[in-house]
Protein backbone atom coordinates (compact mmCIF):
# COMPACT_ATOMS: atom_id res chain seq x y z
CA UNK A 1 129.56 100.21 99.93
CA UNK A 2 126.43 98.36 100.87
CA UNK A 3 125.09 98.36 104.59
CA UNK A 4 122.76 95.80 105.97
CA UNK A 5 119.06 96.56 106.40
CA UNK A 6 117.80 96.95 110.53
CA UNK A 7 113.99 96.44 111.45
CA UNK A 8 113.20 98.89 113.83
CA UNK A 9 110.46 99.90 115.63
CA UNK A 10 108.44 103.33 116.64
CA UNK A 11 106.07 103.80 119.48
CA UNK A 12 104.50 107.07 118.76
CA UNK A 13 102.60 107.15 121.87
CA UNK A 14 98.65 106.69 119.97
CA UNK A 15 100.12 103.93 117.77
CA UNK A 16 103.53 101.80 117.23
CA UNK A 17 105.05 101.49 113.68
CA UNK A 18 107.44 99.37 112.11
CA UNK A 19 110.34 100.24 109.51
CA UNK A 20 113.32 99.19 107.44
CA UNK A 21 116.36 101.37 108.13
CA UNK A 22 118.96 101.78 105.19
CA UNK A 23 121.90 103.25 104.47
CA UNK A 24 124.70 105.68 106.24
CA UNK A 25 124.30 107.23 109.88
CA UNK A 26 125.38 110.09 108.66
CA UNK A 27 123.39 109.63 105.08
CA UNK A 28 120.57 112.35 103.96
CA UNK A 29 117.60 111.73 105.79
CA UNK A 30 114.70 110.37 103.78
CA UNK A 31 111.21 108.93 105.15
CA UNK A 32 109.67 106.01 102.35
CA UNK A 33 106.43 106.10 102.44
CA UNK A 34 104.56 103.07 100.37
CA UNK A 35 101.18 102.23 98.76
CA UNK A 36 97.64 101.48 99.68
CA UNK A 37 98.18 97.69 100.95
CA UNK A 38 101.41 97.58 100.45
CA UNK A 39 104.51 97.83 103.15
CA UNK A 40 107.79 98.66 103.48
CA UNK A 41 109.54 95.90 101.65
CA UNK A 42 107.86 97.65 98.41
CA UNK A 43 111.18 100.11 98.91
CA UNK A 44 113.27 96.47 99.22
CA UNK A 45 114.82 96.70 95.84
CA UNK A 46 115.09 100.05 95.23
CA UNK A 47 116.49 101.25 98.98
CA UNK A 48 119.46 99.82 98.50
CA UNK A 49 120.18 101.29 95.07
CA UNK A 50 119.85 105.12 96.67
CA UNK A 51 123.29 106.58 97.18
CA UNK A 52 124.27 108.86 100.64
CA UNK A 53 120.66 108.49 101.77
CA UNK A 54 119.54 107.42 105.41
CA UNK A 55 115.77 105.84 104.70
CA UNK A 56 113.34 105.16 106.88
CA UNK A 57 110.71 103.03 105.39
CA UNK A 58 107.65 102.88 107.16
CA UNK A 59 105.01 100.31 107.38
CA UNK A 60 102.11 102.88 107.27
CA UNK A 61 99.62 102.14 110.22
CA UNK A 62 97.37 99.57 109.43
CA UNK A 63 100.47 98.08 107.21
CA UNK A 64 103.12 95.41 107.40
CA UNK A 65 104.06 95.07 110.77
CA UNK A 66 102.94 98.47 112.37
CA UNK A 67 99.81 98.61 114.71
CA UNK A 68 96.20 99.13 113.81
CA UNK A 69 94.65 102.25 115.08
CA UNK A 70 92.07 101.57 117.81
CA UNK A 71 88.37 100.72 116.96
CA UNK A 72 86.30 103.72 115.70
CA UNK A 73 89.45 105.69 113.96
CA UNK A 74 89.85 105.95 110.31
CA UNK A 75 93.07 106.04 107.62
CA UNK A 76 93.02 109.68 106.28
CA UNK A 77 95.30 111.39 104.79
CA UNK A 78 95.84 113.85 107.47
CA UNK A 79 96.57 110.69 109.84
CA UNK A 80 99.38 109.39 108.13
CA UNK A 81 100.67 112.69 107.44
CA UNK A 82 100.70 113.42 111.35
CA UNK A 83 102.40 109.53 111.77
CA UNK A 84 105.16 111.12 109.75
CA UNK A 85 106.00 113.69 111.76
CA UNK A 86 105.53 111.99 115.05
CA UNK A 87 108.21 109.55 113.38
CA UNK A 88 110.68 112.39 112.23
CA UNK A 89 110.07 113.89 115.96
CA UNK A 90 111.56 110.73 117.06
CA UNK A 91 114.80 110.67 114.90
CA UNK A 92 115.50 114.14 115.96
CA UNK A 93 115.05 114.87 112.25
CA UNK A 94 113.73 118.78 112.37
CA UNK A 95 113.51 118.52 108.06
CA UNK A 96 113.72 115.47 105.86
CA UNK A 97 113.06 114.40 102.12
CA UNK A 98 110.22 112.03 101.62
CA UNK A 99 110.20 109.25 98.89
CA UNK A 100 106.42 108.26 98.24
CA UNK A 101 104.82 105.73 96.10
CA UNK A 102 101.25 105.85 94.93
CA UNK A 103 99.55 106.31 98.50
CA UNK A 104 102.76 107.16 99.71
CA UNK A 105 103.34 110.09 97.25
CA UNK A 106 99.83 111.65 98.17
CA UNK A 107 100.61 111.66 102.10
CA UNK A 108 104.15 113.10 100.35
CA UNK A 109 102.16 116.26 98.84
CA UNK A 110 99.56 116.79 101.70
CA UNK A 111 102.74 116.93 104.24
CA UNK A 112 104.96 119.27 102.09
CA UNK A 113 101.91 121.49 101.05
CA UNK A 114 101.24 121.63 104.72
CA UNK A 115 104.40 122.30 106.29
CA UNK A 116 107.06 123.40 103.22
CA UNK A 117 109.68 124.60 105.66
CA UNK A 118 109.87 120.63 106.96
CA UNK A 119 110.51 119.35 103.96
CA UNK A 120 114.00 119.14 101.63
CA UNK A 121 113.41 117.32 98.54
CA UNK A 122 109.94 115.22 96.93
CA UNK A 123 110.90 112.52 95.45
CA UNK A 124 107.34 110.90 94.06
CA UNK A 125 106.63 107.50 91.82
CA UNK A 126 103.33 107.76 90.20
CA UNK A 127 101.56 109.49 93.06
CA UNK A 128 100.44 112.73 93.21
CA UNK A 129 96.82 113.72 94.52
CA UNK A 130 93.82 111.72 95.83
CA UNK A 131 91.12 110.66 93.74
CA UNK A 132 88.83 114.27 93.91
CA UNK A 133 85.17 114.43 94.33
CA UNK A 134 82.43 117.24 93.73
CA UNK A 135 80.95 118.70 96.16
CA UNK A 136 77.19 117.27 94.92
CA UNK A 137 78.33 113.69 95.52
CA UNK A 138 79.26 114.88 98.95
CA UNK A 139 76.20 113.67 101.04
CA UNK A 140 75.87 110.44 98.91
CA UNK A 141 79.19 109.24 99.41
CA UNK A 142 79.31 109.97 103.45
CA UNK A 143 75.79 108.02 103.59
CA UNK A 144 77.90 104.97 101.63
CA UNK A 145 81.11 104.92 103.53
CA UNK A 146 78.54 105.27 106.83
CA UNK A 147 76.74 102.34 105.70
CA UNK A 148 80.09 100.32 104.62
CA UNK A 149 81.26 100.81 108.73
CA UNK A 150 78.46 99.19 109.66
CA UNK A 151 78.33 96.29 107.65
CA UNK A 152 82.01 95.90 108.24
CA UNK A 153 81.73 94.61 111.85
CA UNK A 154 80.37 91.28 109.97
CA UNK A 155 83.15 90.51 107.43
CA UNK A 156 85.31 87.94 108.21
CA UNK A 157 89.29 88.35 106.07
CA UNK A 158 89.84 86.04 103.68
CA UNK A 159 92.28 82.99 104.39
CA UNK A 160 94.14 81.14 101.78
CA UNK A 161 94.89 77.58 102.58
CA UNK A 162 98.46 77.99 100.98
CA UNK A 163 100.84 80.92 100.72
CA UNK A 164 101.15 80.70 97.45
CA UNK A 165 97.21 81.16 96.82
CA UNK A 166 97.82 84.65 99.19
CA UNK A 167 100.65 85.63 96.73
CA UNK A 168 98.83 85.19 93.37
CA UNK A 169 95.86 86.56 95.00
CA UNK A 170 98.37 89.93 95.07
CA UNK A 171 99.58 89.72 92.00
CA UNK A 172 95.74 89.82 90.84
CA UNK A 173 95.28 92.62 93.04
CA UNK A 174 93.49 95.88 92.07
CA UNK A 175 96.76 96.65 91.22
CA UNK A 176 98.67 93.94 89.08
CA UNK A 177 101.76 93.14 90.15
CA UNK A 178 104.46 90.85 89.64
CA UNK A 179 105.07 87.42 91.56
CA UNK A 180 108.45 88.77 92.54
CA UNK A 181 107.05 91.56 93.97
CA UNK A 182 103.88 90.18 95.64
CA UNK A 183 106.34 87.97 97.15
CA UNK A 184 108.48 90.53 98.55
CA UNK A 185 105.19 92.39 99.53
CA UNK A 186 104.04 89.15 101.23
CA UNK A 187 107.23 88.73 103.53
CA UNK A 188 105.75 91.44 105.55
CA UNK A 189 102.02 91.20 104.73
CA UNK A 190 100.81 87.64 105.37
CA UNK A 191 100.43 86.31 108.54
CA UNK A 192 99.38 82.39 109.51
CA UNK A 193 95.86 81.85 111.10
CA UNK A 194 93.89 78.74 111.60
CA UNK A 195 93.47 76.82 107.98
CA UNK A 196 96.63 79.12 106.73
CA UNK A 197 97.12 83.11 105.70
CA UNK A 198 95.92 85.94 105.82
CA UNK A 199 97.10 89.57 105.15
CA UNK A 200 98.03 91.52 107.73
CA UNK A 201 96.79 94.68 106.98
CA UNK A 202 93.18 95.85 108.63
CA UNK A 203 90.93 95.31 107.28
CA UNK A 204 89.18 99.00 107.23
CA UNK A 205 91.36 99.99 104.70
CA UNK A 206 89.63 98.91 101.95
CA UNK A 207 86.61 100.87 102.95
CA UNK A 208 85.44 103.62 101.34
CA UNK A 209 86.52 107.94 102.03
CA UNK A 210 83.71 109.52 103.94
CA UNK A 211 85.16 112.81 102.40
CA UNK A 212 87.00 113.63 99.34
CA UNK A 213 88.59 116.66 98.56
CA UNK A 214 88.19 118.84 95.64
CA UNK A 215 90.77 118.80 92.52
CA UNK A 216 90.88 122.88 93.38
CA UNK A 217 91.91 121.69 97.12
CA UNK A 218 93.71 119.08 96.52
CA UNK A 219 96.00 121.32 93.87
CA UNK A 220 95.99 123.46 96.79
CA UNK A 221 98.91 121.52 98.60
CA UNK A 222 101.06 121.22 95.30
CA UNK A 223 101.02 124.88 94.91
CA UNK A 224 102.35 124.93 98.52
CA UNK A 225 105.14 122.81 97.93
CA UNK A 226 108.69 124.97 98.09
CA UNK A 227 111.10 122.44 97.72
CA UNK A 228 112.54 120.89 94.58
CA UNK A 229 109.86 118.04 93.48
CA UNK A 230 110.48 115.59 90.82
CA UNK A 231 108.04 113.04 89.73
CA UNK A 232 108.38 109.12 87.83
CA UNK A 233 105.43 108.63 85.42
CA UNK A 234 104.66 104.80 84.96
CA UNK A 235 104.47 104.80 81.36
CA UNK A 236 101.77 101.96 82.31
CA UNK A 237 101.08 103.17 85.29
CA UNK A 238 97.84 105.59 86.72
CA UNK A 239 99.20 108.91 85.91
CA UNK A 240 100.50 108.62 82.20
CA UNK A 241 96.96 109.33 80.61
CA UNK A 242 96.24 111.88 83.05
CA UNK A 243 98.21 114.65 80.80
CA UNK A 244 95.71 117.88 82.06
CA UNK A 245 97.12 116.90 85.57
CA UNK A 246 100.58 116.75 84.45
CA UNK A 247 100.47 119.80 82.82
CA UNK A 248 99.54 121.49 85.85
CA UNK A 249 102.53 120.04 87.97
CA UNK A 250 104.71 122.55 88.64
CA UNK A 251 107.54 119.73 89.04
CA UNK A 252 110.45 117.91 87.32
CA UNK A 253 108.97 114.81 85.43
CA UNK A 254 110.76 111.59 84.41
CA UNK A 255 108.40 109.21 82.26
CA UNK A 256 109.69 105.77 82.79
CA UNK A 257 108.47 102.26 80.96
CA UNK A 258 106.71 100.02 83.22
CA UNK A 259 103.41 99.70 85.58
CA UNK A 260 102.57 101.55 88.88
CA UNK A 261 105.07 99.67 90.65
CA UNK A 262 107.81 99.91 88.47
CA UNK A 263 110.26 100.56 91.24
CA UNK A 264 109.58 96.72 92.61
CA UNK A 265 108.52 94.83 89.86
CA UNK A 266 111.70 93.73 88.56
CA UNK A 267 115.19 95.01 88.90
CA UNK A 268 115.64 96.81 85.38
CA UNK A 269 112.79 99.16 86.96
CA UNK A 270 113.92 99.59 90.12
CA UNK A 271 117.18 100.49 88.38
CA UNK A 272 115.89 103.36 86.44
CA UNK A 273 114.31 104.61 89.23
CA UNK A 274 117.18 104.50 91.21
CA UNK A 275 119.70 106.22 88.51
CA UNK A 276 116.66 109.01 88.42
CA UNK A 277 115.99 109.70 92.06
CA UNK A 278 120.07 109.25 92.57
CA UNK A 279 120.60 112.40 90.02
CA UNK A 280 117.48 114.27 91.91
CA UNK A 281 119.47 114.08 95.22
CA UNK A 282 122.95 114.82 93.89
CA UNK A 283 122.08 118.02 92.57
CA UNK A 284 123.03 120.95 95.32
């Protein structure tokens, strides 16, 4: 049985956030969480493949259709994490299962690390840490991202006369993806402005992490972890090479073909994904 997809809206009190509802009332409850610059609609074609789950797939702050936190706040980790459970608060939802891509995946491990008894089942696509950092490039890269905030009061987003300039320009993205899915990605993302788009998402995003954690403290959180965990590997994607990471992960891993974001790049990915995570949830 397929049900119809609801926008719906959160006002957390510090900041309102928009979502895609799917599935049963009375399905599992799941919270999507998506990638750097991405939105909700990344979940768009595999969402509806998820059996007896009730997602809620978030436009991160910053993201899609949700607000932009107020001048002079930042995007950490800890942030979303805390958006999250403002947003389960809200759904009366005392523990949940997260679904995280990339970005998504990371704010996945920092939540369940940090509170394990909130958390039912990980499911992750090629996401598991943040990029680490040693504590000698500590001073030098707070002086950069400093710097970057200040110069950032002067840029100006970029427009694209035509939507389909905005949607090649994310398919070119740091991230390659395909024009199916930067389409899908820009149904929520672009916005019209004087001389034509313009991505919605703020524009502070792309600046750089005053602080980075450790690989030690950032391992720290996926030792926490005390629910089952199971993990898709992009065979093309930003975790396959990593194997001394992988080796550490004390979860269930399912090596897929197909780039970073396999799960909305075409429908024989989002397929996979779907017949992996829909085995991960079945089990007892």
């Amino acid at each position: 049985m397929s049900y119809p997809v609801e926008e719906i809206r959160l006002d957390l009190g510090h900041i309102e956030l928009a979502a895609h509802l799917y599935g049963p009332e009375d399905g599992r409850p799941v919270i999507a969480l998506h990638g750097w610059l991405d939105n909700a609609n990344s979940f768009a074609r595999l969402a509806p493949r998820l059996h007896g789950l009730r997602i809620v797939a978030l436009d991160f702050a910053g993201h899609g259709y949700s607000g932009h936190r107020p001048a002079g706040a930042g995007y950490a980790l800890w942030d979303y994490a805390h958006d999250v459970l403002r947003v389960a608060g809200q759904l009366g939802w005392e523990r949940f299962s997260l679904l995280g891509h990339s970005l998504g995946a990371i704010v996945s491990v920092v939540l369940a690390g940090s509170l394990p008894e909130r958390v039912v089942r990980l499911a992750l696509i090629d996401g598991v840490i943040p990029p680490g950092s040693t504590a000698q490039d500590t001073a030098e890269r707070m002086g950069m991202a400093l710097a970057a905030q200040l110069r950032h009061d002067s840029k100006r987003k970029s427009v694209y006369p035509a939507l389909e300039q905005a949607v090649e320009a994310r398919m070119k993205g740091m991230v390659a993806v395909t024009r199916e899915a930067a389409e899908l990605l820009a149904q929520r993302g672009l916005v019209p402005v004087a001389g034509g788009f313009s991505w919605r998402s703020d524009s502070r995003l792309t600046l750089p992490s005053p602080l980075r954690m450790s690989e030690e403290q950032a391992m720290s959180f996926v030792r926490r972890i005390a629910c089952p965990t199971t993990l898709v590997v992009a065979e093309e994607g930003m975790l396959a090479r990593n194997t001394s990471l992988l080796e550490q992960l004390p979860f269930s891993l399912e090596h897929l073909p197909g780039g970073h974001h396999l799960h909305l790049n075409d429908e024989a990915g989002a397929t996979l994904v779907a017949d992996c995570f829909n085995r991960f949830f079945a089990i007892p």
